[in-house]
PDB file of N, CA and C in Angstrom:
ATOM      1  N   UNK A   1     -85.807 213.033 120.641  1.00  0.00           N
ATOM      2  CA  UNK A   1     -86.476 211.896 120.038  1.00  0.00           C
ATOM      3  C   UNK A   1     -87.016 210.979 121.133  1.00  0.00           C
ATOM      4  N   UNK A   2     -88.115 210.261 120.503  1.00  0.00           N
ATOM      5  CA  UNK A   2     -88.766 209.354 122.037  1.00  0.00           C
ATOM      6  C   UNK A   2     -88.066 208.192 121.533  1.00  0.00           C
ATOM      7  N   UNK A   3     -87.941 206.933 122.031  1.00  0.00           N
ATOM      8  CA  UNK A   3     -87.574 205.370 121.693  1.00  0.00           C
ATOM      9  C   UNK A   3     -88.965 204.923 121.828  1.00  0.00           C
ATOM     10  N   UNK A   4     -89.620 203.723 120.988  1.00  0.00           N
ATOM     11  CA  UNK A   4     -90.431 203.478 120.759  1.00  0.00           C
ATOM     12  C   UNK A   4     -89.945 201.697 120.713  1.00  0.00           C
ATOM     13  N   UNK A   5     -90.811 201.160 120.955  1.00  0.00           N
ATOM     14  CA  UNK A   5     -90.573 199.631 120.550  1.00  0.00           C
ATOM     15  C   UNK A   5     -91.731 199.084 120.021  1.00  0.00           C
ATOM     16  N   UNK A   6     -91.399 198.616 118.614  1.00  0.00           N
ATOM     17  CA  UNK A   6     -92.810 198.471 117.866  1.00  0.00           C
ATOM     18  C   UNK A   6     -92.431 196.794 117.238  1.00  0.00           C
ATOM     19  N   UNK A   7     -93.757 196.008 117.241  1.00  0.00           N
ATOM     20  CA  UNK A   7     -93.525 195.070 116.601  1.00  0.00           C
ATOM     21  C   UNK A   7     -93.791 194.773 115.110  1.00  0.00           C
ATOM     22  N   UNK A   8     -92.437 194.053 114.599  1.00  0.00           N
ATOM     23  CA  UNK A   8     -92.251 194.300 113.108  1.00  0.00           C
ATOM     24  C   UNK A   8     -92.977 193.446 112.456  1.00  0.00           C
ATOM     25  N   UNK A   9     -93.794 192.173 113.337  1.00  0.00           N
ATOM     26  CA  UNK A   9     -94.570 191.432 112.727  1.00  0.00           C
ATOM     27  C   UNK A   9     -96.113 191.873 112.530  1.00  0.00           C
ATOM     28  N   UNK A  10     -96.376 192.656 113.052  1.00  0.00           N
ATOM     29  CA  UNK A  10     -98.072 193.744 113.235  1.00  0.00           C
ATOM     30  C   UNK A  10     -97.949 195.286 113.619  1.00  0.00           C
ATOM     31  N   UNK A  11     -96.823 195.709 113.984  1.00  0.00           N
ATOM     32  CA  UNK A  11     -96.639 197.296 113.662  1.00  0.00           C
ATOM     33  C   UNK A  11     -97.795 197.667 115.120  1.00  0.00           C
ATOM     34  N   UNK A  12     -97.438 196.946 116.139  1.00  0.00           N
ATOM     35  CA  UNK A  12     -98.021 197.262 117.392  1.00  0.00           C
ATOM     36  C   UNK A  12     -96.887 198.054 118.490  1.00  0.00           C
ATOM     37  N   UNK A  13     -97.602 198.684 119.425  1.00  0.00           N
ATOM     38  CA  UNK A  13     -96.494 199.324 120.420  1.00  0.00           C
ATOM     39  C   UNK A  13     -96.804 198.307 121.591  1.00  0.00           C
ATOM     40  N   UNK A  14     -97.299 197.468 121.488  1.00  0.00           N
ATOM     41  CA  UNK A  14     -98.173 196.814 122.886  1.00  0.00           C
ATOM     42  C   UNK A  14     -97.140 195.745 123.087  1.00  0.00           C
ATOM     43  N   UNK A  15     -95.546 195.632 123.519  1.00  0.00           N
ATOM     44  CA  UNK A  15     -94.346 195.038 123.641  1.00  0.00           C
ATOM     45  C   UNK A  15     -94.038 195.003 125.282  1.00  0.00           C
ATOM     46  N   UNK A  16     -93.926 194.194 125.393  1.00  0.00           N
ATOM     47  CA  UNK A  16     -93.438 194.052 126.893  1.00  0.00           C
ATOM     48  C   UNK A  16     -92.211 193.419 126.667  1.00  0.00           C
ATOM     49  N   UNK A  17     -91.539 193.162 128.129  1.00  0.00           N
ATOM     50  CA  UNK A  17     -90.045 192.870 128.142  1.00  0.00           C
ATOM     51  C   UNK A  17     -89.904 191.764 129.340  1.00  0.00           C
ATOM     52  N   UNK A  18     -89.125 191.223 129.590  1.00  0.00           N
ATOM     53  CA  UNK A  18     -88.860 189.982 130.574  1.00  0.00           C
ATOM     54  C   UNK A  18     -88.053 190.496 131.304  1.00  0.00           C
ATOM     55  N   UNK A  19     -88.314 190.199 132.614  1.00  0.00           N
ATOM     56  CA  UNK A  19     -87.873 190.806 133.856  1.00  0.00           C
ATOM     57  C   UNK A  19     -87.807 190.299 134.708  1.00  0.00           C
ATOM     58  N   UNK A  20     -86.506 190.334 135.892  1.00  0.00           N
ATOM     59  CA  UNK A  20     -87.158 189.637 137.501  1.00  0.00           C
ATOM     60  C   UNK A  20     -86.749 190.479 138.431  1.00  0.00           C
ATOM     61  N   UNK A  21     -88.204 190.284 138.866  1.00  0.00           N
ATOM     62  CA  UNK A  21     -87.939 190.968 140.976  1.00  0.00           C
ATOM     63  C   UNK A  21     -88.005 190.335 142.080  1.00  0.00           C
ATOM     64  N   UNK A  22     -87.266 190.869 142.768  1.00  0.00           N
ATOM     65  CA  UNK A  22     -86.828 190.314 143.986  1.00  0.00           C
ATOM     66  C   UNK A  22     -87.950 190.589 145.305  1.00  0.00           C
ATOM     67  N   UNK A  23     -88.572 189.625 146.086  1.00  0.00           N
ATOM     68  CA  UNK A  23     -89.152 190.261 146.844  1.00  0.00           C
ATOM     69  C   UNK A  23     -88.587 190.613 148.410  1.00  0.00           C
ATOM     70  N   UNK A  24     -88.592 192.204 148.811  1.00  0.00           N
ATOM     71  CA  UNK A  24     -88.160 192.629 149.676  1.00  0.00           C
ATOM     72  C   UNK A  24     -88.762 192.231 151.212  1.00  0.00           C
ATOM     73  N   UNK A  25     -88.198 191.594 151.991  1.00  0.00           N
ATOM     74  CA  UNK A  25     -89.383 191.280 153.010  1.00  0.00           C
ATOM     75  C   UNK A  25     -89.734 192.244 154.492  1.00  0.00           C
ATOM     76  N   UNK A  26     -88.450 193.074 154.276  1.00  0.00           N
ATOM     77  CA  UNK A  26     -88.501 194.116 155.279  1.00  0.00           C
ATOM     78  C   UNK A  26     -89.590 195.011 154.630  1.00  0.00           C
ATOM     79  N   UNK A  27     -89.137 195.752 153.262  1.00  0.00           N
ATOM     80  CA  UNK A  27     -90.231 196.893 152.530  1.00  0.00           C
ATOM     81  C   UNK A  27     -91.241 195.891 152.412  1.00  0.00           C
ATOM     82  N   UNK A  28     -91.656 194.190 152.103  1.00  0.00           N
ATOM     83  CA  UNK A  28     -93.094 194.415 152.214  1.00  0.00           C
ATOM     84  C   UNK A  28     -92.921 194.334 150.401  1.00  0.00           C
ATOM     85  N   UNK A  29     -92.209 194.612 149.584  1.00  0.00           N
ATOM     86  CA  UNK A  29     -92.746 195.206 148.266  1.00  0.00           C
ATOM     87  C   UNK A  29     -91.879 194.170 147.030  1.00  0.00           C
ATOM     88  N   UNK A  30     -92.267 193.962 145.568  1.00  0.00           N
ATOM     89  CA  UNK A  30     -91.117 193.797 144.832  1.00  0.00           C
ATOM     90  C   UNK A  30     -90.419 194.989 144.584  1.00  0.00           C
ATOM     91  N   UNK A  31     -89.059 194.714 144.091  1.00  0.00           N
ATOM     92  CA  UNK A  31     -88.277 195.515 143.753  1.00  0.00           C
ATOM     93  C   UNK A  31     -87.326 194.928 142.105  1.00  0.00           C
ATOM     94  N   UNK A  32     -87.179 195.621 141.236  1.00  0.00           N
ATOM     95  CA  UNK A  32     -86.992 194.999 140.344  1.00  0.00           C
ATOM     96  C   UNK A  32     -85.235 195.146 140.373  1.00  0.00           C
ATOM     97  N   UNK A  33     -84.653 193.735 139.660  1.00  0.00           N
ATOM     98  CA  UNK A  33     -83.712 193.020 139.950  1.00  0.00           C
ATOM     99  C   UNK A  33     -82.623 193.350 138.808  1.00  0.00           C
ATOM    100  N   UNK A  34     -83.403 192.860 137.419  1.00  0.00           N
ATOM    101  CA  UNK A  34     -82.527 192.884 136.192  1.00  0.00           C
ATOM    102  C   UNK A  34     -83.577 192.715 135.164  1.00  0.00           C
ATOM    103  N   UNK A  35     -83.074 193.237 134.226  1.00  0.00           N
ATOM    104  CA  UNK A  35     -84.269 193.077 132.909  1.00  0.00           C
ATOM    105  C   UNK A  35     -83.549 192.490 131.815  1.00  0.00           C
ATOM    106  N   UNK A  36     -84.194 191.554 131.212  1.00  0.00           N
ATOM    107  CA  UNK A  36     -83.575 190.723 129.890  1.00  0.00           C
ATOM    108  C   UNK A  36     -83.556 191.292 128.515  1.00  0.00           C
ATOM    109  N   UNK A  37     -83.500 190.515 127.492  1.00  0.00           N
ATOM    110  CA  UNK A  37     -83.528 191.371 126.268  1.00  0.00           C
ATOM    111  C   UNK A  37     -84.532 190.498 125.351  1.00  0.00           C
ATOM    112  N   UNK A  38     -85.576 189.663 126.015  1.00  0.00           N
ATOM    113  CA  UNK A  38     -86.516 189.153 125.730  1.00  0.00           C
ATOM    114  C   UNK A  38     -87.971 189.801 125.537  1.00  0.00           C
ATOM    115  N   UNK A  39     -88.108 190.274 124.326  1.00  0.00           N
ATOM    116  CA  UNK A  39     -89.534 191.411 123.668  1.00  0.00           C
ATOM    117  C   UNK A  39     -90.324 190.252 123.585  1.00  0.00           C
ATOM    118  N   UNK A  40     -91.719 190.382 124.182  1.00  0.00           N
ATOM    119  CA  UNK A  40     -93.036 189.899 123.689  1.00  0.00           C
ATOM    120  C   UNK A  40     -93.994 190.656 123.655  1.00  0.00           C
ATOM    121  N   UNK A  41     -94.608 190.450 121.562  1.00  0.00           N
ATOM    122  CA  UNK A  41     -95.435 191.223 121.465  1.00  0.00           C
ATOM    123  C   UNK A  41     -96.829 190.711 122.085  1.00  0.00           C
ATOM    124  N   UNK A  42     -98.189 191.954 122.683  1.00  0.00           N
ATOM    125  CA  UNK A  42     -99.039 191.332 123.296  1.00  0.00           C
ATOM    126  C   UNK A  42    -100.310 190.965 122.199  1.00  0.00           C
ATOM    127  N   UNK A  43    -100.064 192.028 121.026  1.00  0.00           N
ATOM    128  CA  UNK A  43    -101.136 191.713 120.223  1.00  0.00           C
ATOM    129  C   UNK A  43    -101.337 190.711 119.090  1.00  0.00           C
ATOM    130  N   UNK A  44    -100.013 190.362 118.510  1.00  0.00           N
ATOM    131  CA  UNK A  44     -99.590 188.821 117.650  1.00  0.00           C
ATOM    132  C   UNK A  44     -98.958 187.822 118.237  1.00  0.00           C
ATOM    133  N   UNK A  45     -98.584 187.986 119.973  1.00  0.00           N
ATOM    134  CA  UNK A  45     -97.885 187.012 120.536  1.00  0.00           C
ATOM    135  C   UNK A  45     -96.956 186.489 120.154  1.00  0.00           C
ATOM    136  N   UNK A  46     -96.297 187.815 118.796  1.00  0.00           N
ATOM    137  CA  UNK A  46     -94.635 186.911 118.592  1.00  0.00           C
ATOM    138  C   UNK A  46     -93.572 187.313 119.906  1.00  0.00           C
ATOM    139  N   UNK A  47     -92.373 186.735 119.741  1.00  0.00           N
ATOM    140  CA  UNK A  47     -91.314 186.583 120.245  1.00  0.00           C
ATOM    141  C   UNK A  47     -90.540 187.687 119.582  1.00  0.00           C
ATOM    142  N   UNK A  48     -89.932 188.732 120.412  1.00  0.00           N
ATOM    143  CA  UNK A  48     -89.175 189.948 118.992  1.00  0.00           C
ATOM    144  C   UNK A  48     -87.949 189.912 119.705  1.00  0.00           C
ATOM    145  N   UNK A  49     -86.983 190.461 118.466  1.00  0.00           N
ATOM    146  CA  UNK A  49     -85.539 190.683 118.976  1.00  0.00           C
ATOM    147  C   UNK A  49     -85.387 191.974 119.586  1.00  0.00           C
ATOM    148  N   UNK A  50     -84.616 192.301 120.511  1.00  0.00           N
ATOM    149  CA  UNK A  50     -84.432 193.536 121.195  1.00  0.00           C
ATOM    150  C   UNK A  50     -84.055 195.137 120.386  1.00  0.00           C
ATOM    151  N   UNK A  51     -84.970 195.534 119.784  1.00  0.00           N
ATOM    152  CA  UNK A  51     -84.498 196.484 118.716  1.00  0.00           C
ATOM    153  C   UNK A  51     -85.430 197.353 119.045  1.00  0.00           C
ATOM    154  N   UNK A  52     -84.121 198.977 119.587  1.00  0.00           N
ATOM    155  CA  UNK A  52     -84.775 200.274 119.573  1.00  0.00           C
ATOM    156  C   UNK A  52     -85.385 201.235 118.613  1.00  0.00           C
ATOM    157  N   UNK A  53     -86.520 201.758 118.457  1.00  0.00           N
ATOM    158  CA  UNK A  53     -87.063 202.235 117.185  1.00  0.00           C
ATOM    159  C   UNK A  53     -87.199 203.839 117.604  1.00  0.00           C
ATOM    160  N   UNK A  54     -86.850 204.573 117.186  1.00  0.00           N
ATOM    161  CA  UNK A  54     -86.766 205.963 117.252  1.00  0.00           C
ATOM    162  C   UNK A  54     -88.001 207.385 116.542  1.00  0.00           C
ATOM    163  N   UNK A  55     -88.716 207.549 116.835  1.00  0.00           N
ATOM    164  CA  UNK A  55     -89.975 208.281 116.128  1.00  0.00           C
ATOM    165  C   UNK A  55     -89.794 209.862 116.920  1.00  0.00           C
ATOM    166  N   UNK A  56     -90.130 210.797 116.181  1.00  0.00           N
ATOM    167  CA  UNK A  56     -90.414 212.010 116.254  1.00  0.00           C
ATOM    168  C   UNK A  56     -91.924 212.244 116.961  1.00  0.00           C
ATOM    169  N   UNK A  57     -92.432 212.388 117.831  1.00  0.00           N
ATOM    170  CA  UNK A  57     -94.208 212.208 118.327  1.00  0.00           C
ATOM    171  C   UNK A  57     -94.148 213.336 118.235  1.00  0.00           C
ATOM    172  N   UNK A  58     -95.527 213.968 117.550  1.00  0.00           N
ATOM    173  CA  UNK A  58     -96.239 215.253 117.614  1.00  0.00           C
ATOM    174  C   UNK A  58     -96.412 215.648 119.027  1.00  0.00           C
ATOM    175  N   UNK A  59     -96.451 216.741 119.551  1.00  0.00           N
ATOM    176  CA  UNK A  59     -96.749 217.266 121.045  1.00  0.00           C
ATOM    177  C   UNK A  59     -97.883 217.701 120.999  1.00  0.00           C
ATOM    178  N   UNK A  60     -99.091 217.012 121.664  1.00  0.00           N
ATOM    179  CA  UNK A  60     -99.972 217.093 122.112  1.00  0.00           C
ATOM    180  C   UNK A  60    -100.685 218.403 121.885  1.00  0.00           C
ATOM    181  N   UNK A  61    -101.769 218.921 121.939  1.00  0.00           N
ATOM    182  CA  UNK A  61    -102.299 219.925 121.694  1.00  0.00           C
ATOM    183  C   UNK A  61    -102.067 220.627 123.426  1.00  0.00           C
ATOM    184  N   UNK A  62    -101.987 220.062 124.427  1.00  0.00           N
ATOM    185  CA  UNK A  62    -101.833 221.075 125.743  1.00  0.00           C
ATOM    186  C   UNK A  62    -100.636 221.154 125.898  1.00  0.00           C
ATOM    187  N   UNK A  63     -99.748 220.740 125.424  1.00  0.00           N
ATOM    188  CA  UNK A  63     -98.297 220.315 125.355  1.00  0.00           C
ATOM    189  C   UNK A  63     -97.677 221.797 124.286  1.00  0.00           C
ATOM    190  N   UNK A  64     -98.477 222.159 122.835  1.00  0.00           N
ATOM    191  CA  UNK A  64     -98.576 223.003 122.721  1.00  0.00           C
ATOM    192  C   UNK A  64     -98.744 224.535 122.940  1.00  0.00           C
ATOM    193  N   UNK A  65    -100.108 224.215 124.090  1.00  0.00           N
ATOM    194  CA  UNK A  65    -100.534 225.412 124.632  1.00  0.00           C
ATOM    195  C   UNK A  65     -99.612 226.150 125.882  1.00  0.00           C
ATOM    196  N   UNK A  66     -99.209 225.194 126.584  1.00  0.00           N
ATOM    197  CA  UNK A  66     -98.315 224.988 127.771  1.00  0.00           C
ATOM    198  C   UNK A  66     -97.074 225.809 127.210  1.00  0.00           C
ATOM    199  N   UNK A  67     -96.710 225.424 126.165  1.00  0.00           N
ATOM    200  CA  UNK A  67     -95.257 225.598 125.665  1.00  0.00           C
ATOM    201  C   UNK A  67     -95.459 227.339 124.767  1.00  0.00           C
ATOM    202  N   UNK A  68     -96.711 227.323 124.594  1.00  0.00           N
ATOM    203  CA  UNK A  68     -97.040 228.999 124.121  1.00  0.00           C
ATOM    204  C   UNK A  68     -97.270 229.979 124.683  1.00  0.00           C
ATOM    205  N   UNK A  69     -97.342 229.642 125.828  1.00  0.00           N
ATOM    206  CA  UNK A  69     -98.016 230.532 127.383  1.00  0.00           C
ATOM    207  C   UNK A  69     -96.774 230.639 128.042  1.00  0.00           C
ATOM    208  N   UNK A  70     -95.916 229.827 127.792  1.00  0.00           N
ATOM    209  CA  UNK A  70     -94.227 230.215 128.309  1.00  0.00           C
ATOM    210  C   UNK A  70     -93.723 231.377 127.452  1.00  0.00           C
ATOM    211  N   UNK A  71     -93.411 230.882 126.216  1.00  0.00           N
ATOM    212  CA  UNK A  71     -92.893 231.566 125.357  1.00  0.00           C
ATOM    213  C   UNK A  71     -93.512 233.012 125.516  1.00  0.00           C
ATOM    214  N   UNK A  72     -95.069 233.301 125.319  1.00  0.00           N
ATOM    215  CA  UNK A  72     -95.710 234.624 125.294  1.00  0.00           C
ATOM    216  C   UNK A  72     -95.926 235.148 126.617  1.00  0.00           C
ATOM    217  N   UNK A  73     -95.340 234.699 127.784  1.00  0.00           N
ATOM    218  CA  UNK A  73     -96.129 235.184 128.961  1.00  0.00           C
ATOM    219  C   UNK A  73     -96.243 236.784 129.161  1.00  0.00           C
ATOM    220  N   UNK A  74     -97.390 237.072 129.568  1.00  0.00           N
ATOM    221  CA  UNK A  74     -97.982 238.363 129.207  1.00  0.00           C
ATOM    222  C   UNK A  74     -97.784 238.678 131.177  1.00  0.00           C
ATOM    223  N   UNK A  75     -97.112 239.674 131.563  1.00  0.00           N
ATOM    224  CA  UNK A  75     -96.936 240.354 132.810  1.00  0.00           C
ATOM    225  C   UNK A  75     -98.605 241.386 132.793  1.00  0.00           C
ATOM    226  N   UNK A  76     -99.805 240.507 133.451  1.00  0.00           N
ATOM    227  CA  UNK A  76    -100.584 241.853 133.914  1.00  0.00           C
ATOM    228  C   UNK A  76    -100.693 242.703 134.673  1.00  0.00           C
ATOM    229  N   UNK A  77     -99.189 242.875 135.570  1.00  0.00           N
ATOM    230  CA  UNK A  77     -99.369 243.376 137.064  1.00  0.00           C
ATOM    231  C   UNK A  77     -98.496 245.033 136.234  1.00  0.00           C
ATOM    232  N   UNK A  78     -98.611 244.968 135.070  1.00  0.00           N
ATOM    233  CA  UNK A  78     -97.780 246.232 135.184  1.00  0.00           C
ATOM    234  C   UNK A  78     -98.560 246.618 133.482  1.00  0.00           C
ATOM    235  N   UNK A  79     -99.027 248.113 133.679  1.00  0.00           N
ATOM    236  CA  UNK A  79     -99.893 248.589 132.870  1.00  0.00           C
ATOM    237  C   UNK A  79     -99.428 248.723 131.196  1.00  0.00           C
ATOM    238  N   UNK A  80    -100.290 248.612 130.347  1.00  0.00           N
ATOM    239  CA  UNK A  80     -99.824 248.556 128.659  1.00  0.00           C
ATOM    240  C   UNK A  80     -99.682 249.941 128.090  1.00  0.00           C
ATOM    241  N   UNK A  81    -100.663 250.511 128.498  1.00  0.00           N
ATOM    242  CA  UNK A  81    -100.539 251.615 127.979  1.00  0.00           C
ATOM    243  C   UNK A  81    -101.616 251.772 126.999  1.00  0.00           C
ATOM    244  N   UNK A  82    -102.096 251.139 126.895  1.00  0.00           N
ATOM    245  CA  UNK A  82    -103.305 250.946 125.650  1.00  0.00           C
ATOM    246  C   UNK A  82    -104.607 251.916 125.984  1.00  0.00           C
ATOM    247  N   UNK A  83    -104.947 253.067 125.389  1.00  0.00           N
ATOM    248  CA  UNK A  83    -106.520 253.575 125.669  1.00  0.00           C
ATOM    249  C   UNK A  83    -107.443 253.336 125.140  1.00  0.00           C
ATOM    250  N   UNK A  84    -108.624 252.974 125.875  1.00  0.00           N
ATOM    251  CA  UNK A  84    -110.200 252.790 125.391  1.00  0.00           C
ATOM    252  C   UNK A  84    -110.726 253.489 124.715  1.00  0.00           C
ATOM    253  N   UNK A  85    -111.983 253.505 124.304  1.00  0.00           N
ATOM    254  CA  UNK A  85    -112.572 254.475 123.346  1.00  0.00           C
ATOM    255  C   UNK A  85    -112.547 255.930 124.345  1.00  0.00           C
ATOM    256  N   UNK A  86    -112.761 255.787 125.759  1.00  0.00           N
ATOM    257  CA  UNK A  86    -112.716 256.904 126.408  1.00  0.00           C
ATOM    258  C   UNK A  86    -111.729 257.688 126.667  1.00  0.00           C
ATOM    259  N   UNK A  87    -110.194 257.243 126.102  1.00  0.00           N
ATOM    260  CA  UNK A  87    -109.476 257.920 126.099  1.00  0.00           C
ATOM    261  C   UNK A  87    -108.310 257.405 127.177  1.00  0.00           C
ATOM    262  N   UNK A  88    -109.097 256.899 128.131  1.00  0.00           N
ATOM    263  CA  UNK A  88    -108.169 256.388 129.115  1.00  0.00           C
ATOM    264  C   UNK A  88    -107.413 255.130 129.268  1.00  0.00           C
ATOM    265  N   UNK A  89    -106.213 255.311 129.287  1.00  0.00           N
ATOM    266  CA  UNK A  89    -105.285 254.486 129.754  1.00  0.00           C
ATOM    267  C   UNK A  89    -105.702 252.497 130.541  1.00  0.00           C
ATOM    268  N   UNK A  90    -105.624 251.690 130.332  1.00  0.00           N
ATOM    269  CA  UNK A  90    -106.471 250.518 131.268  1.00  0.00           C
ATOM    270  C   UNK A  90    -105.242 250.391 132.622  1.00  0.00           C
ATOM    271  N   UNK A  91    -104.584 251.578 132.617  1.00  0.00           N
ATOM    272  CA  UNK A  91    -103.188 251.471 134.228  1.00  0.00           C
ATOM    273  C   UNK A  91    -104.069 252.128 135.233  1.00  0.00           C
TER     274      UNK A  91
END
């Protein structure tokens, strides 16, 4: 299952979370510190309570293909046995 965080006031995924980082002065970089349990939605600008939402997502159509080309992988380095109209073998 994926976790999803959706807002219950507009049924948006566009949720961010409250956070602080620390800035590192040797790396040069932020680095993140601790994260709160403060949801803000970006598209109604409510305020949401911290609640995980759980959805089943369809897999992608290459996500599909990917996952069928495993399952069926076809070995061409070693002959089928199958003959052409000419009779012959494709080994």
């Amino acid at each position: 299952m994926t976790v999803e965080f959706i807002c219950p006031h507009c049924g948006s995924d566009n949720v961010v979370i409250d956070a602080w980082c620390v800035w590192d002065r040797e790396a040069q970089d932020w680095f993140l510190n601790c994260v709160h349990d403060n949801l803000f939605c970006r598209t109604c600008e409510e305020t949401l309570e911290y609640q995980e939402t759980e959805r089943k997502i369809a897999p992608t159509p290459q996500q599909v293909y990917e996952a069928s080309r495993a399952k069926y992988r076809i070995d061409h380095s070693q002959p089928t046995g199958f003959r052409g109209r000419d009779g012959r073998t494709n080994a």
